[in-house]
Protein backbone atom coordinates (compact mmCIF):
# COMPACT_ATOMS: atom_id res chain seq x y z
CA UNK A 1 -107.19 -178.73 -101.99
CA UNK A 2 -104.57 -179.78 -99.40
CA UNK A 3 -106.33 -178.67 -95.97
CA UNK A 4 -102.62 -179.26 -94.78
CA UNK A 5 -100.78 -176.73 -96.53
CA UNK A 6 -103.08 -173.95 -95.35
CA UNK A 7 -101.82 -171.69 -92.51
CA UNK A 8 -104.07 -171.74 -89.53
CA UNK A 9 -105.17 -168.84 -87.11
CA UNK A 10 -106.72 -167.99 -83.79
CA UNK A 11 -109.01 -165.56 -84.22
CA UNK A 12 -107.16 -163.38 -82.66
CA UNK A 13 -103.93 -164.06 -84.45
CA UNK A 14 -105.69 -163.67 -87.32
CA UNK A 15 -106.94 -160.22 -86.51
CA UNK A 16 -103.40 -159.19 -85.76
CA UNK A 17 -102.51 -160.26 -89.13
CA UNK A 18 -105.15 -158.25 -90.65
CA UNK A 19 -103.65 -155.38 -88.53
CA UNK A 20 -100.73 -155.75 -89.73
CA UNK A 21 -101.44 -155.72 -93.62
CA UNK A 22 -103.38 -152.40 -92.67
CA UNK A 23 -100.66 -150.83 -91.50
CA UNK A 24 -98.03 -151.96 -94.47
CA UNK A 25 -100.36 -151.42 -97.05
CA UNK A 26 -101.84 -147.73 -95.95
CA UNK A 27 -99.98 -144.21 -95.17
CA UNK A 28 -99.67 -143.32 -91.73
CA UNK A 29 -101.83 -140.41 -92.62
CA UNK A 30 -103.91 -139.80 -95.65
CA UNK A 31 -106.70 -136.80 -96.39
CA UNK A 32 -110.40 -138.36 -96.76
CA UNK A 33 -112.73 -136.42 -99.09
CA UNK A 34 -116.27 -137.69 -97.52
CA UNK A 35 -119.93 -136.57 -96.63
CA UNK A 36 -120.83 -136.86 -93.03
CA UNK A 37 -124.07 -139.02 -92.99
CA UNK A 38 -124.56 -139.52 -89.50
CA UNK A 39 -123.16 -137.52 -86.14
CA UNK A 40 -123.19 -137.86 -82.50
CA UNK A 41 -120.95 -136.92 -79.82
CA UNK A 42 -120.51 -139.80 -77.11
CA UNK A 43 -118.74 -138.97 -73.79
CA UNK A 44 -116.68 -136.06 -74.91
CA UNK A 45 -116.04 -138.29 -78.45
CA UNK A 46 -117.52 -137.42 -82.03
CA UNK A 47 -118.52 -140.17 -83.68
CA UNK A 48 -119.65 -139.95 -87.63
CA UNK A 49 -120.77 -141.94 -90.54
CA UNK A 50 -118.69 -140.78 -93.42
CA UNK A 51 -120.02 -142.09 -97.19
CA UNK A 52 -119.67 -141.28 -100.45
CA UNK A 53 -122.29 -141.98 -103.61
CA UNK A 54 -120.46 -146.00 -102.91
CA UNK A 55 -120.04 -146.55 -99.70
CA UNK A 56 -119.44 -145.76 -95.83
CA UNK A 57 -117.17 -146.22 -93.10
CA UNK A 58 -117.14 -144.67 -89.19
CA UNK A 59 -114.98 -142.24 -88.18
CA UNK A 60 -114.54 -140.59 -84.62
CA UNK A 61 -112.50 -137.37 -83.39
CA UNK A 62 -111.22 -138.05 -79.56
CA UNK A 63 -112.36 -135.78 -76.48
CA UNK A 64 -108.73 -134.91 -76.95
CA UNK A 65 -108.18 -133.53 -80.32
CA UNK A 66 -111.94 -132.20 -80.71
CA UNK A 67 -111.13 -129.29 -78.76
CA UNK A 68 -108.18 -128.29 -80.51
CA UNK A 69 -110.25 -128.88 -84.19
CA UNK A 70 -112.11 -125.24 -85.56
CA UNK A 71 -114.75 -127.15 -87.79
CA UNK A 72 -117.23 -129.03 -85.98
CA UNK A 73 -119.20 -130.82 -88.67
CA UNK A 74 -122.78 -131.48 -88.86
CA UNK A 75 -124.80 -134.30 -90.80
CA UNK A 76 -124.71 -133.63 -94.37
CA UNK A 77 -121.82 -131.76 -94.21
CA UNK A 78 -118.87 -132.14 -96.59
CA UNK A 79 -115.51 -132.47 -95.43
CA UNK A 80 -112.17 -132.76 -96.07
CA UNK A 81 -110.27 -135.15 -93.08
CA UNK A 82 -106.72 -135.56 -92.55
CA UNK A 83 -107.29 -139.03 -90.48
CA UNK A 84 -105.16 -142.94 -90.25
CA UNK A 85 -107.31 -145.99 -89.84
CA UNK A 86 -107.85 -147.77 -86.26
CA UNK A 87 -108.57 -151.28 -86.33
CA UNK A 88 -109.44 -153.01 -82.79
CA UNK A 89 -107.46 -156.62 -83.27
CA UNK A 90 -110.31 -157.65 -80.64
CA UNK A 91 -113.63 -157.38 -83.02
CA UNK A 92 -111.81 -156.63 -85.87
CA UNK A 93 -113.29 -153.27 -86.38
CA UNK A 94 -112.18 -150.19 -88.84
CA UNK A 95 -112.82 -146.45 -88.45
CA UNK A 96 -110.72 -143.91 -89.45
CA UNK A 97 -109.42 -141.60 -86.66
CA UNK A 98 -109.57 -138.24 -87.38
CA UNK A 99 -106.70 -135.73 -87.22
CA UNK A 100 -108.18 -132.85 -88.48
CA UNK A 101 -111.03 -132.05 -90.09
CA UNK A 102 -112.39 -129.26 -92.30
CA UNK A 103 -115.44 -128.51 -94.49
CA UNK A 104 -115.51 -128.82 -98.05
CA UNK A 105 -116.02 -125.73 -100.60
CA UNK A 106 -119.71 -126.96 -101.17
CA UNK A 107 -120.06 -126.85 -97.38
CA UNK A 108 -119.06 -123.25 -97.02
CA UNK A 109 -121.02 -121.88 -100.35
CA UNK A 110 -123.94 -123.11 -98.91
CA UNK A 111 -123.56 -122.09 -95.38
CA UNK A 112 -122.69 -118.82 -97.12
CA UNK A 113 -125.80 -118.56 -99.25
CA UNK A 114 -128.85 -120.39 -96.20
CA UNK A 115 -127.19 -116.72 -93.86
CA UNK A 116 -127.14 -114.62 -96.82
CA UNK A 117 -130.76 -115.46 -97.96
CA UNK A 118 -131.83 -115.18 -94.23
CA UNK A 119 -130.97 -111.80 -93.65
CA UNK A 120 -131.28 -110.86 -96.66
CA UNK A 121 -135.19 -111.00 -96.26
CA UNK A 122 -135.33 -109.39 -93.00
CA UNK A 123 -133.57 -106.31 -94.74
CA UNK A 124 -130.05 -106.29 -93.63
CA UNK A 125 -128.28 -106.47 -96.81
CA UNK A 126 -129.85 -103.62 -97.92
CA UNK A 127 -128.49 -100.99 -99.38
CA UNK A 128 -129.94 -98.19 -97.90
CA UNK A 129 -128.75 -98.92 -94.01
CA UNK A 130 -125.38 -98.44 -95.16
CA UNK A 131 -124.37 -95.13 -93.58
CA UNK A 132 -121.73 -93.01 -95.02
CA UNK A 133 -118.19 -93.15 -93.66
CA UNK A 134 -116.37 -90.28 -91.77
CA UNK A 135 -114.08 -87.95 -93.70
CA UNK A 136 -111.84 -87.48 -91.45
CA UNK A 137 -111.99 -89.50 -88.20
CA UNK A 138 -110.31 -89.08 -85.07
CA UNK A 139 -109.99 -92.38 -83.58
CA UNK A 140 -110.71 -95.56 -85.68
CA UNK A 141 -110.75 -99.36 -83.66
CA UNK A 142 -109.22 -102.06 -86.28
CA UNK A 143 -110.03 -105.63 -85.06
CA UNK A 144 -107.76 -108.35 -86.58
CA UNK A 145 -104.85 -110.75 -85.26
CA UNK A 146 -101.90 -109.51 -83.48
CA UNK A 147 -98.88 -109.61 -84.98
CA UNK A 148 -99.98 -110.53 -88.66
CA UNK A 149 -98.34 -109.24 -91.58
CA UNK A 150 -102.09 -107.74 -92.47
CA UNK A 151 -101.71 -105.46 -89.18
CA UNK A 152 -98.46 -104.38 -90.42
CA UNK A 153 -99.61 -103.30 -93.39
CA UNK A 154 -102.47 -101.62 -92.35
CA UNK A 155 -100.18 -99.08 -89.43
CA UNK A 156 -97.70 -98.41 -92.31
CA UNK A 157 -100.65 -97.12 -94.52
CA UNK A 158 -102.53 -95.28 -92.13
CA UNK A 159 -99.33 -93.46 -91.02
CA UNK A 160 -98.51 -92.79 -94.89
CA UNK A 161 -102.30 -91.53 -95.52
CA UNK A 162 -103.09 -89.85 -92.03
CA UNK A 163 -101.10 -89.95 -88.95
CA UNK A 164 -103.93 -87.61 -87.26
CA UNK A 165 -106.14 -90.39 -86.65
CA UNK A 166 -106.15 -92.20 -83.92
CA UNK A 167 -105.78 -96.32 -84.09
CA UNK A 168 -106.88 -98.56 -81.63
CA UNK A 169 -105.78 -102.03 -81.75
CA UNK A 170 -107.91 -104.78 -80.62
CA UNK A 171 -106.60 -108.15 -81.18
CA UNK A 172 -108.77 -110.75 -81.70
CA UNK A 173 -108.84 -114.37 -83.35
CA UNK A 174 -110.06 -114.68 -87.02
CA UNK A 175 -110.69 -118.24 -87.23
CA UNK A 176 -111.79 -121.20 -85.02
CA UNK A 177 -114.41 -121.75 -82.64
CA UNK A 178 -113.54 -117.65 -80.93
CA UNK A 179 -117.27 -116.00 -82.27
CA UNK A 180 -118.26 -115.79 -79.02
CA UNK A 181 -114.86 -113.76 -78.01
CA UNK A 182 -115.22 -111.42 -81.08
CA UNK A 183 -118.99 -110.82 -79.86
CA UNK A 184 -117.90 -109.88 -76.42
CA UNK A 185 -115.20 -107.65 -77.89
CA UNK A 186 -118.01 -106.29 -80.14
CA UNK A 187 -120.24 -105.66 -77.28
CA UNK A 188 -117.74 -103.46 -75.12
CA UNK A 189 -116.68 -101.56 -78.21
CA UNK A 190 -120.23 -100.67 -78.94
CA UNK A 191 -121.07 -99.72 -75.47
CA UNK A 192 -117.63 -97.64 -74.82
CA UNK A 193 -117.58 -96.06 -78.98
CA UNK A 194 -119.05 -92.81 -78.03
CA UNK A 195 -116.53 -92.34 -74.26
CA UNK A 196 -113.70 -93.23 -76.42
CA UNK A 197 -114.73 -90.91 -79.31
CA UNK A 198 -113.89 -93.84 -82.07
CA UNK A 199 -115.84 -93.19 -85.35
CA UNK A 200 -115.59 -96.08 -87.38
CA UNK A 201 -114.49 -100.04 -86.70
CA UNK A 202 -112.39 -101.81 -89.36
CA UNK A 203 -112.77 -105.42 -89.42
CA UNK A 204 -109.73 -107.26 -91.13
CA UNK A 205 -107.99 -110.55 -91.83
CA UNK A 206 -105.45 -111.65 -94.31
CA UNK A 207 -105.60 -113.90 -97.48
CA UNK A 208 -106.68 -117.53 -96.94
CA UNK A 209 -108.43 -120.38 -98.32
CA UNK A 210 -112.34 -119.64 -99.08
CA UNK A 211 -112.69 -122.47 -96.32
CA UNK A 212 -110.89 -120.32 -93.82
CA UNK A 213 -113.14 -117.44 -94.25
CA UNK A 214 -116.04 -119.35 -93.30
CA UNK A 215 -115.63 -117.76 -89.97
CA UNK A 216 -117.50 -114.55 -91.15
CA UNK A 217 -120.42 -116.22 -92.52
CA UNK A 218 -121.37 -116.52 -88.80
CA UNK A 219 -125.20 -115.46 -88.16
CA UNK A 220 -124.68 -114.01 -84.83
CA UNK A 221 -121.52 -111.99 -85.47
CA UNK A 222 -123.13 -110.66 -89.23
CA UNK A 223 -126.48 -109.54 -87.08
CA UNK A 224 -124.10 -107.67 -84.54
CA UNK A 225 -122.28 -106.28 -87.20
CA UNK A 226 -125.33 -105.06 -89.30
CA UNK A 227 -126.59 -103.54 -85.85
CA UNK A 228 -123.37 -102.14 -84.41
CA UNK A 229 -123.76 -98.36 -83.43
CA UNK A 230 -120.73 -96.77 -85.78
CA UNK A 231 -119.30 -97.25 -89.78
CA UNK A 232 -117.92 -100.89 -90.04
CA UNK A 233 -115.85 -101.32 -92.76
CA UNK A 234 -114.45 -104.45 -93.46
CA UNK A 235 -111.45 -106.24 -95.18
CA UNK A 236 -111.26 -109.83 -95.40
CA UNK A 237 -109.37 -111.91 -97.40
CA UNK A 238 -108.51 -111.49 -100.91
CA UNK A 239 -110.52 -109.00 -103.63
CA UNK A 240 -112.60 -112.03 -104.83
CA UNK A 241 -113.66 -113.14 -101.78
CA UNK A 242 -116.97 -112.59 -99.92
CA UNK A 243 -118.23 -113.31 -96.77
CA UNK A 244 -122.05 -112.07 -95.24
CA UNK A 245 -120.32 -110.18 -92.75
CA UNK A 246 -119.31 -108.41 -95.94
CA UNK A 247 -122.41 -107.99 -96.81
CA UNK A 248 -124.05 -106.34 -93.88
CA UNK A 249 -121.02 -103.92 -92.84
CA UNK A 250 -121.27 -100.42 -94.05
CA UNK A 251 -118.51 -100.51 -96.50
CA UNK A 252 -116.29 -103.90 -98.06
CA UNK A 253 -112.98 -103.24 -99.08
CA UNK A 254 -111.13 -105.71 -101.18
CA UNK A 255 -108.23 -106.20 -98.71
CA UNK A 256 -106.92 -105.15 -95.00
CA UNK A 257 -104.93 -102.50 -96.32
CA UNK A 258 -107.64 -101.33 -98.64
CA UNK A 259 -109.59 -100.60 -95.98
CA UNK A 260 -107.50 -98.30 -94.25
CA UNK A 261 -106.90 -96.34 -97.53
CA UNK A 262 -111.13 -96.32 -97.92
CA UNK A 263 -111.72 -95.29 -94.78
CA UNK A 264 -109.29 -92.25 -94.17
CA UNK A 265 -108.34 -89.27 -96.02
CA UNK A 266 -104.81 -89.01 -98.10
CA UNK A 267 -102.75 -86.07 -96.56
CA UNK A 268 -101.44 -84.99 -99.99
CA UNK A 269 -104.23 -84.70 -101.43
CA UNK A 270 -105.58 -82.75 -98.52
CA UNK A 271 -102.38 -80.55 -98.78
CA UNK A 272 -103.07 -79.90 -102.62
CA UNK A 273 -106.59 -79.11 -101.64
CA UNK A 274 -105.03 -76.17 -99.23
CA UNK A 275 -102.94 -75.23 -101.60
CA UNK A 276 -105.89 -74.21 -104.53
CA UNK A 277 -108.43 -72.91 -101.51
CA UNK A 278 -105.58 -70.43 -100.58
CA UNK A 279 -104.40 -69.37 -103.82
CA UNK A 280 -108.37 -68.81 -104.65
CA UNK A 281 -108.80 -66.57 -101.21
């Protein structure tokens, strides 16, 4: 071997050459299917062991972009990361820097079924607290997000079915870090239902990914549910989905729209029903 012929570095130009066959030979973005193994937030930063059954590597979301992330994972928790690799030229150092991050189906399912099984044992889920819905209410509160086509369908069907009844809108998030928003719009609902004569609450959001509607397997928000003082129905997602706020309301409807059609009376058939009581009297 001719020592000559081989190219020589400083340490440093040799990092920077290591850099730069990183960058040519990766995408500027890729998505990272991983298992966070370890977890620690440092000065505003979260900083995380991803591994697989093979191997590791570090990862770390910036002050920056963790406040604008939903999911904040926890150790053992499977995710799915949209991240590009950062390499420090000075101790030649890799980590993947996260873009976005969210959890993976066996993440949800089992957050799903440790909040399910919970209240399920202290009696929540049963099915003798559900309490019968009004037949024909006067004022109904819908909580979902403002404008969504979901909303829109919802107002069209409830003036089709029963224009009578009043509808109170209350915008609120349905996904993200907001749970503690939707329980203080909760709590003033509750505490003003009977002064603003509304007899039922519908709770609704549109279709999305199962991982989405990890937002309603919340503990907190399915206990306030399962305790609020009127009928919650609720409508989330698609048929096939199911959430434990599901679970603990006092009627599940397959979608937003179903809901509405549930929870209040169909004027035609109402009419018809005239119709035979008269032609009996």
């Amino acid at each position: 071997m001719k020592v000559e012929s081989l190219p020589s570095y400083s340490v440093k130009e040799l990092n920077e050459a290591i850099h730069s066959l990183l960058s040519r030979g990766l995408a500027p973005l890729f998505i990272l299917h991983a298992t966070v193994s370890k977890c620690q937030l440092k000065k505003g930063h979260l900083w995380m062991t991803l591994r697989d059954e093979h191997a590791s590597i570090d990862a770390v979301i910036w002050s920056s972009r963790l406040n604008q992330i939903n999911f904040r994972p926890n150790e053992e928790d499977g995710v799915v990361i949209i991240g590009k690799i950062n390499f420090w030229t000075a101790q030649a150092r890799i980590s993947i820097n996260v873009v976005d991050v969210r959890a993976s189906i066996s993440t949800v399912l089992r957050k799903f079924e440790v909040v399910r099984e919970k209240l399920s044992k202290e009696g929540l889920i049963d099915e003798s607290r559900r309490r019968a819905l009004p037949s024909f209410p006067k004022c109904i509160a819908i909580l979902t997000s403002v404008p969504s086509s979901a909303l829109a369908d919802m107002l069209r069907t409830a003036k089709e079915r029963w224009p009578l009844t009043k509808l109170l809108i209350v915008p609120i998030p349905v996904q993200g870090a907001a749970i503690k928003q939707i329980q203080l719009i909760l709590q003033k609902i509750a505490l003003n239902a009977q002064s603003l004569k509304i007899n039922a609450l519908v709770l609704a959001r549109g279709g999305g990914s199962r991982e989405d509607l990890m937002f309603f397997d919340n503990e907190e928000l399915s206990r306030q549910i399962a305790d609020f003082p009127i009928p919650v129905v609720t409508g989330i997602g698609h048929e096939d989905d199911l959430t434990v706020v599901d679970l603990v309301a006092d009627h599940r409807s397959a979608t937003p729209t179903a809901a509405i059609v549930d929870l209040l009376p169909s004027r035609e058939i109402a009419f018809t029903q005239c119709v035979q009581i008269r032609q009996r009297l």
